[in-house]
C-alpha atoms as a PDB file:
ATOM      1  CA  UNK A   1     -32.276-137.445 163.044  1.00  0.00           C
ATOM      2  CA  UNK A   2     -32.989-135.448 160.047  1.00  0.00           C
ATOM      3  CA  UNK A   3     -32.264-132.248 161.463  1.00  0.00           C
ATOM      4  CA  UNK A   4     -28.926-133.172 161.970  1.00  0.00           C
ATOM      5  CA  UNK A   5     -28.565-134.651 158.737  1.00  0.00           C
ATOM      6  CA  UNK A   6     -29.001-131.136 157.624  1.00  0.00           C
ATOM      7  CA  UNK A   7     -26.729-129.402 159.335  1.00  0.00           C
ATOM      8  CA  UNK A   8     -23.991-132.216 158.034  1.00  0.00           C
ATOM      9  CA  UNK A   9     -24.887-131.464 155.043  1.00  0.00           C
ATOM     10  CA  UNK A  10     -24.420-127.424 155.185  1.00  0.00           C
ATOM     11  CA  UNK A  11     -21.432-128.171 156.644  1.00  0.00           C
ATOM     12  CA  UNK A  12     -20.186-130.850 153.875  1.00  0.00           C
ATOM     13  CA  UNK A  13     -21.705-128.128 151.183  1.00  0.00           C
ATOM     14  CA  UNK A  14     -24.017-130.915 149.928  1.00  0.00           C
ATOM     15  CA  UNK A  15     -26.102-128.132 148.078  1.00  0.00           C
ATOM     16  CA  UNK A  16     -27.959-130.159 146.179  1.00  0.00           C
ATOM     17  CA  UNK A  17     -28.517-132.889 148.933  1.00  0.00           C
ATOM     18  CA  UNK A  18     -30.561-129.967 151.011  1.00  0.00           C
ATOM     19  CA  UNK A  19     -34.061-129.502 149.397  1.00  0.00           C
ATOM     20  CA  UNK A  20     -34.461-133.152 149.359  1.00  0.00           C
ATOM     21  CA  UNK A  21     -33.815-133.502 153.354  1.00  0.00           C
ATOM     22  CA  UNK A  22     -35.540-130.289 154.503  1.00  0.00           C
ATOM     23  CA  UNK A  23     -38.770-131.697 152.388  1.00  0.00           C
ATOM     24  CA  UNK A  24     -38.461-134.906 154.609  1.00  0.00           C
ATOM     25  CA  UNK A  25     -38.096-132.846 157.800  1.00  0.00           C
ATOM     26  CA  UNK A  26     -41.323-131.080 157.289  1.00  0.00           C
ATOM     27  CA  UNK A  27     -43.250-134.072 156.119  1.00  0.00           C
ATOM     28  CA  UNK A  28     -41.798-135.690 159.374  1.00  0.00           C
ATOM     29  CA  UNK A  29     -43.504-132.863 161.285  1.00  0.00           C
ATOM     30  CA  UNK A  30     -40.349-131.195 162.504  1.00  0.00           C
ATOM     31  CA  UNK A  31     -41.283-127.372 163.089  1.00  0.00           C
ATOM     32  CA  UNK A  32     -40.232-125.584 160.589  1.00  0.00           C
ATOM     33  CA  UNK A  33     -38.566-123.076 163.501  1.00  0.00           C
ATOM     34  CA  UNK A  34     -36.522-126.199 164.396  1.00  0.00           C
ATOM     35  CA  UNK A  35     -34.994-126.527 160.731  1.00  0.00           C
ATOM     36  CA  UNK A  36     -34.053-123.366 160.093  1.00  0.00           C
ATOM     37  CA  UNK A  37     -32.306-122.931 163.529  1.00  0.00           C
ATOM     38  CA  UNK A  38     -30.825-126.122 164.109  1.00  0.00           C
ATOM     39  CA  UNK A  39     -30.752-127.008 160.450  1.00  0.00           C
ATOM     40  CA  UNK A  40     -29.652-123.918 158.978  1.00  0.00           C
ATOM     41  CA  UNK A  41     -28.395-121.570 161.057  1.00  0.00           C
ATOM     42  CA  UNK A  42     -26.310-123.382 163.317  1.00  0.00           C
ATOM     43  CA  UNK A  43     -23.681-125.219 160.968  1.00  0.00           C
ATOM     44  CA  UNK A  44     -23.457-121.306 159.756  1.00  0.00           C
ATOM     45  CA  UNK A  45     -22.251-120.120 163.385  1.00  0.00           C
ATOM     46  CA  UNK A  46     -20.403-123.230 163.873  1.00  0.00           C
ATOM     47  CA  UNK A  47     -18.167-122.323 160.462  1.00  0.00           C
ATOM     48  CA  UNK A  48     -17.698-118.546 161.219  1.00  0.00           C
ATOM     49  CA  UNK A  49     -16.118-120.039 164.511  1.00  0.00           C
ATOM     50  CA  UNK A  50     -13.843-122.537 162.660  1.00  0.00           C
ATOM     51  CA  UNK A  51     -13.111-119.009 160.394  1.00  0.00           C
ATOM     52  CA  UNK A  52     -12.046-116.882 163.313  1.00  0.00           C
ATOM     53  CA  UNK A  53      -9.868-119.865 164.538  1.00  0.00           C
ATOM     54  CA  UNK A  54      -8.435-120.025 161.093  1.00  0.00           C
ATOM     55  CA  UNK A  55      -9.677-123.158 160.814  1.00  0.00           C
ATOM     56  CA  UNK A  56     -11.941-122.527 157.476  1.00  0.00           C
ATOM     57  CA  UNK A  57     -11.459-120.045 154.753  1.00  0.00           C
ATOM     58  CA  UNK A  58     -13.667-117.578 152.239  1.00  0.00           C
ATOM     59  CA  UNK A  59     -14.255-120.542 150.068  1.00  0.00           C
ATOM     60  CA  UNK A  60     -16.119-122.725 152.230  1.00  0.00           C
ATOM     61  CA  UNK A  61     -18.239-119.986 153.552  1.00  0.00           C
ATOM     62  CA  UNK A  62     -19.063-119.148 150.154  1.00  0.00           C
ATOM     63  CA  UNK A  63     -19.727-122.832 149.334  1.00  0.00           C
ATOM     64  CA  UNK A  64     -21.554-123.219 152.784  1.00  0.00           C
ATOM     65  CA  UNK A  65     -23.993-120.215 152.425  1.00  0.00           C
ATOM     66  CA  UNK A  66     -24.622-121.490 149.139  1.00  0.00           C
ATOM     67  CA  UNK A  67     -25.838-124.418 150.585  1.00  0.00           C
ATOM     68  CA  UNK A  68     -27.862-122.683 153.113  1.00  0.00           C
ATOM     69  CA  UNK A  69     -29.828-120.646 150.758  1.00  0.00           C
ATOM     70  CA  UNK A  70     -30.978-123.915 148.591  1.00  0.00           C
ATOM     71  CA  UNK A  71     -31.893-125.138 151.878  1.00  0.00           C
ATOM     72  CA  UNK A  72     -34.132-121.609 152.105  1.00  0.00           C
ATOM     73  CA  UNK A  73     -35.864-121.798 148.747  1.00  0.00           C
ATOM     74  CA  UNK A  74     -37.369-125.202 150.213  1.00  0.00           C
ATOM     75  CA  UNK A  75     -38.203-124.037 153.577  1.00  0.00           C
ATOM     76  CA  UNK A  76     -39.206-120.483 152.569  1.00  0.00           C
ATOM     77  CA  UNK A  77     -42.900-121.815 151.641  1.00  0.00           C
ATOM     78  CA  UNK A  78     -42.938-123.076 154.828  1.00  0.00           C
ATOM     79  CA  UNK A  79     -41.731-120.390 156.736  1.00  0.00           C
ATOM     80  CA  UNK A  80     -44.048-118.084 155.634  1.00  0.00           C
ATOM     81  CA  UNK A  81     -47.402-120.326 156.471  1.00  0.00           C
ATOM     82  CA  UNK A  82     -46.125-120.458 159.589  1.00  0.00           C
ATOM     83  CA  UNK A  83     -45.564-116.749 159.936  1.00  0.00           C
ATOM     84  CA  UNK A  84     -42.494-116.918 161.452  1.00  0.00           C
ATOM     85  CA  UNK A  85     -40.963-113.813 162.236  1.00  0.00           C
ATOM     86  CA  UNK A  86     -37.298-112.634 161.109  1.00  0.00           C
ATOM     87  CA  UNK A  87     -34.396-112.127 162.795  1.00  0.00           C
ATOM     88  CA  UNK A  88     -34.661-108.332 161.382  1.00  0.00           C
ATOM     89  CA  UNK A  89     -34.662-107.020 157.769  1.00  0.00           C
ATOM     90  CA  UNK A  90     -31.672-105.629 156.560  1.00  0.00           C
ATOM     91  CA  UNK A  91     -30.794-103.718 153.020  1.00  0.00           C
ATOM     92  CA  UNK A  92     -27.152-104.595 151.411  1.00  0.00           C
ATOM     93  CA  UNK A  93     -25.510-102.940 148.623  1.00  0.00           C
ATOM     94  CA  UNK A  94     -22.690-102.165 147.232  1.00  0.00           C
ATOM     95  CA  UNK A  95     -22.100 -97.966 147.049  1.00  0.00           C
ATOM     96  CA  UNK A  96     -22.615 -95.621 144.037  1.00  0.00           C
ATOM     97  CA  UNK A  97     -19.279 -95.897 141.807  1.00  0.00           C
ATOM     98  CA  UNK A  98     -18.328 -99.550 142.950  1.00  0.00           C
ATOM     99  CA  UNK A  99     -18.757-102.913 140.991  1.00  0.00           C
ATOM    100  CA  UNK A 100     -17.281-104.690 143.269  1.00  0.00           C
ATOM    101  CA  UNK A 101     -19.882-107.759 144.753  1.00  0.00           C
ATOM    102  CA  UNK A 102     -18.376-110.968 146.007  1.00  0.00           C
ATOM    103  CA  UNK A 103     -17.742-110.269 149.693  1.00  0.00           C
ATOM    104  CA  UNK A 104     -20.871-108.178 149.849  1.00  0.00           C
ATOM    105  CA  UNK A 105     -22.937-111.696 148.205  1.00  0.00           C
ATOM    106  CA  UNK A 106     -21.121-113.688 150.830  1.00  0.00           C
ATOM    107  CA  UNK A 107     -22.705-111.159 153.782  1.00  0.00           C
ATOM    108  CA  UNK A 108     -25.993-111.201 151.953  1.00  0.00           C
ATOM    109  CA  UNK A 109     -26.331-114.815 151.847  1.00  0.00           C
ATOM    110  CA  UNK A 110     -25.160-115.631 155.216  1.00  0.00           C
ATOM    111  CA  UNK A 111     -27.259-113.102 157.115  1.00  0.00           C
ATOM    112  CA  UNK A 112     -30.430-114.511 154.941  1.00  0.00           C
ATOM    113  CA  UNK A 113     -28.893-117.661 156.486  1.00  0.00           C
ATOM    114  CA  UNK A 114     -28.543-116.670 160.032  1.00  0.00           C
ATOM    115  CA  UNK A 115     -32.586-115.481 159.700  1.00  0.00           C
ATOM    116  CA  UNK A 116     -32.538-112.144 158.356  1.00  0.00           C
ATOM    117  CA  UNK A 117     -34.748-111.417 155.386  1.00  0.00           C
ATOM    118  CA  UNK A 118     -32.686-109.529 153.065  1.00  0.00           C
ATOM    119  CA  UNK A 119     -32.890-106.886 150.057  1.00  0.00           C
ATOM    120  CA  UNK A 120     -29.981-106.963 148.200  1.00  0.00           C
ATOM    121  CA  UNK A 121     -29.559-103.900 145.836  1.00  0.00           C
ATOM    122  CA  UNK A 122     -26.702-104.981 143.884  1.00  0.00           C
ATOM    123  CA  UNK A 123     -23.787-102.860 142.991  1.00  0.00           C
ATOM    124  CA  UNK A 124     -23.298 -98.971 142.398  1.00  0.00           C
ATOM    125  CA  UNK A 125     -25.972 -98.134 144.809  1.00  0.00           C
ATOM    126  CA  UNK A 126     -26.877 -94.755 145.075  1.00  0.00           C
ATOM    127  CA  UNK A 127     -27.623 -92.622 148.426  1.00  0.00           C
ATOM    128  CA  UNK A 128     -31.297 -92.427 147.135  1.00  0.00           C
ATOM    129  CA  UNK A 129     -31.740 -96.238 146.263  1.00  0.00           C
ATOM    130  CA  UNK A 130     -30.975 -97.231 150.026  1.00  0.00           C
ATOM    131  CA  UNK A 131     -33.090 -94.835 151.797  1.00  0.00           C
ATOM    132  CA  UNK A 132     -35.691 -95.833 149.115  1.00  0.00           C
ATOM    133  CA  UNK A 133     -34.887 -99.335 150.126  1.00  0.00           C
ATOM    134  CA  UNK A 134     -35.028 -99.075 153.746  1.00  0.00           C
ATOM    135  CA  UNK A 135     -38.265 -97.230 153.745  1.00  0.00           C
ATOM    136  CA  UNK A 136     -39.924 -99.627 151.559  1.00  0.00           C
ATOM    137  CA  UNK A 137     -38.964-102.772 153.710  1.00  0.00           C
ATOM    138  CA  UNK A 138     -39.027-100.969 156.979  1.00  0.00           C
ATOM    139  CA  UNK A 139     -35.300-101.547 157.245  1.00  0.00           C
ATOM    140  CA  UNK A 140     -33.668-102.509 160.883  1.00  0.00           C
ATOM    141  CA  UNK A 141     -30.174-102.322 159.131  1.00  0.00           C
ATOM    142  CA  UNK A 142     -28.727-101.051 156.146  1.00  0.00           C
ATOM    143  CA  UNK A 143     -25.164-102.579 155.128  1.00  0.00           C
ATOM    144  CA  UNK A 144     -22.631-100.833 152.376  1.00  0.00           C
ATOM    145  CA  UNK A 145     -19.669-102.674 151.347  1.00  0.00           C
ATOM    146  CA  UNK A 146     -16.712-100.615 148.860  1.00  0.00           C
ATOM    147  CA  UNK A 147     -13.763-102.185 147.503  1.00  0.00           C
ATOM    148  CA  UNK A 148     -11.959 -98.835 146.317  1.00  0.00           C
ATOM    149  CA  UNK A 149     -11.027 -95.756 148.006  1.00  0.00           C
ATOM    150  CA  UNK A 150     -12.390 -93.495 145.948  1.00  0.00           C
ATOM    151  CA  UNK A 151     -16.085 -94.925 147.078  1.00  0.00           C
ATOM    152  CA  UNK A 152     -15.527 -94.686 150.524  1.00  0.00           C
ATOM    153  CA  UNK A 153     -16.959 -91.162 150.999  1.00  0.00           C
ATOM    154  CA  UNK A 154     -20.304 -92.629 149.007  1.00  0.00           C
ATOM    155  CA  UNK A 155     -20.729 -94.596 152.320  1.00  0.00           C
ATOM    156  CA  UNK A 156     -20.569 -90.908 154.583  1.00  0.00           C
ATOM    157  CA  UNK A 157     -23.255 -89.548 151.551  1.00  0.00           C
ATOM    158  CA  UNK A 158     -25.809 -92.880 152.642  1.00  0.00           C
ATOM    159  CA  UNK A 159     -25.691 -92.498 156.041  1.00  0.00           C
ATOM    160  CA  UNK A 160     -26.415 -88.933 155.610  1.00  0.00           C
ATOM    161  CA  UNK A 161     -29.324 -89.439 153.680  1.00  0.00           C
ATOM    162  CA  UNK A 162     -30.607 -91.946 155.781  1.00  0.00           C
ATOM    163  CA  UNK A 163     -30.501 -89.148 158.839  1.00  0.00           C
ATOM    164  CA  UNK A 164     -31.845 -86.151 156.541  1.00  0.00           C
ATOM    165  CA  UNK A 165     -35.048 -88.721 155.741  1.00  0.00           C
ATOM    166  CA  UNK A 166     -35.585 -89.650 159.431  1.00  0.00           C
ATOM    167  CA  UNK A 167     -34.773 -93.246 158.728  1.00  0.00           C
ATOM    168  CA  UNK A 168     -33.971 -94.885 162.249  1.00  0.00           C
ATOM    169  CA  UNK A 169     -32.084 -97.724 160.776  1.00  0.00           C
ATOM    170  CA  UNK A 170     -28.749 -99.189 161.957  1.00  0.00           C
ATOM    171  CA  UNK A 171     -26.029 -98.745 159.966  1.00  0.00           C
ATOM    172  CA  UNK A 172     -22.560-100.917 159.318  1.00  0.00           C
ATOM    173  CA  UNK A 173     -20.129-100.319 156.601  1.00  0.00           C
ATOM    174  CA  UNK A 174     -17.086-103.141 155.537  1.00  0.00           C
ATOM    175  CA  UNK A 175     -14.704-104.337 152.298  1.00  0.00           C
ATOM    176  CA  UNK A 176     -11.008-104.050 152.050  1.00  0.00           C
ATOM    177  CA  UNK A 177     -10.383-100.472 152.681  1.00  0.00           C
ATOM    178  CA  UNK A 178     -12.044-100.111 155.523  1.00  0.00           C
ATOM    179  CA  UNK A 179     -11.257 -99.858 158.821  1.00  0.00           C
ATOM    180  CA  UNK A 180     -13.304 -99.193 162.232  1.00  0.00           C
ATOM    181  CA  UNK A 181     -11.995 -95.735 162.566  1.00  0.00           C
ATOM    182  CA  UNK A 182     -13.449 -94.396 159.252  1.00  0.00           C
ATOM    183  CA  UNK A 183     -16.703 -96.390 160.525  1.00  0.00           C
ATOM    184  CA  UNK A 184     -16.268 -93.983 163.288  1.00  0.00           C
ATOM    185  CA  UNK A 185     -15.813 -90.980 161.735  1.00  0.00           C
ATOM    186  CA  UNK A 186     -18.528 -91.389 158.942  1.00  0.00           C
ATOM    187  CA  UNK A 187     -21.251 -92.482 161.678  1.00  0.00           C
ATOM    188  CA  UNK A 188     -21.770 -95.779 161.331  1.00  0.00           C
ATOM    189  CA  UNK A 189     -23.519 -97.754 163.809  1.00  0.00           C
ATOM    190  CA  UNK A 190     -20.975-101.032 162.795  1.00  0.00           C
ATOM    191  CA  UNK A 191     -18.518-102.283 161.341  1.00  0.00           C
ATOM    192  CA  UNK A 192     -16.913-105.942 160.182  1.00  0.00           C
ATOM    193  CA  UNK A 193     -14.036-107.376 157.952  1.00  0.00           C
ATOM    194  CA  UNK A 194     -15.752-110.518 157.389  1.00  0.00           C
ATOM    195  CA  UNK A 195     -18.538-112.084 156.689  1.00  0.00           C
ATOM    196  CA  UNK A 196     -19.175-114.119 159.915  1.00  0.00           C
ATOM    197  CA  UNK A 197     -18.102-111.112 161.870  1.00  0.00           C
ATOM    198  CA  UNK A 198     -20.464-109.330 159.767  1.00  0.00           C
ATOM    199  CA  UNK A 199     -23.428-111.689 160.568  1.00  0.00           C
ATOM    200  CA  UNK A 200     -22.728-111.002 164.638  1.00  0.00           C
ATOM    201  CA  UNK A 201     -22.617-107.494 163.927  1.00  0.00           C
ATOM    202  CA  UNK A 202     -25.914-107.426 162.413  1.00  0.00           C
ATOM    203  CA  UNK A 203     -27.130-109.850 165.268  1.00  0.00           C
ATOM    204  CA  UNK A 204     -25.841-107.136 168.057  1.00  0.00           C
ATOM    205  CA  UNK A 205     -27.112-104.443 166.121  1.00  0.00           C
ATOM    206  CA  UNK A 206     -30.955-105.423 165.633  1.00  0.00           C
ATOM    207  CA  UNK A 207     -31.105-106.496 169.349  1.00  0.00           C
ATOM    208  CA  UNK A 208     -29.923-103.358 170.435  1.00  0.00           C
END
């Protein structure tokens, strides 16, 4: 079954094997619902479960997610003829004064994966640029990630704005420093310290 020749290959990080086999899925009428959520989605969920076991590392989600979103580029055609609706749309950047980008691409690419359409603002993000964001692309959840201390308090100045505009988006904050009290005490709706973790976070978050 091709389906499940996709989700091998996600899981084998067979990026370039992906476009290929999600082509032949669609012209073997599979719905195009069925290949992102069996295809796509799953072999991401099954990996963030072999991460909390400690059974797979940063690497191969990176590698993984990769794979995933060459896997999207194919199907996103598709997707959008058939109108299908996403999980939720979520902003991600990096906050004003921090360069810092890897673990905040690795949550950006696996929520796209997991069905969320995503805006990814980059790095040094100010306050303004997300609530500009998530007004723009009616925003269900806006995610900050900072790597140094000295940034932290940016993430207290976005949430604020977010409030003072009468933006009614979710809000989680993660990276190295932090920790689920300062979550707390800032305001944020969520928080995560890794990527998967981030991805159910999001999931819990929209739903609610």
């Amino acid at each position: 079954m091709v389906v499940r020749r996709i989700f091998d290959a996600v899981l084998a990080f067979k990026k370039d094997e992906l476009p290929s086999l999600i082509r032949q899925a669609l012209d073997e009428g599979v719905p195009v619902e069925r290949v992102l959520r069996e295809g796509l989605i799953a072999p991401l969920d099954e990996l963030g479960e072999r991460f909390s076991r400690g059974d797979a590392f940063v690497p191969e989600l990176l590698m993984a997610a990769r794979a995933v979103k060459a896997g999207l580029e194919e199907l996103r055609p598709a997707l959008a003829e058939a109108d299908t609706a996403p999980r939720g749309r979520v902003v991600i950047g990096t906050v004003q004064g921090d360069l810092h980008d890897i673990g905040k691409n690795l949550v950006a690419m696996m929520l796209e994966g997991a069905g969320f359409r995503v805006v990814n603002l980059g790095v040094d993000v100010r306050p303004e640029a997300f609530v500009q964001a998530a007004r723009e692309s009616h925003a269900d959840l806006v995610c900050m990630s900072a790597l140094l201390t000295t940034t932290m308090p940016n993430m207290e100045a976005t949430i604020r704005a977010l409030r003072e505009q009468g933006l009614s988006c979710r809000t989680m904050v993660g990276g190295a420093p932090v920790t689920p009290r300062f979550a707390a005490r800032v305001g944020a709706d969520g928080y995560s310290d890794d990527a998967p973790g981030a991805v159910l976070m999001a999931r819990r978050l929209v739903e609610a």
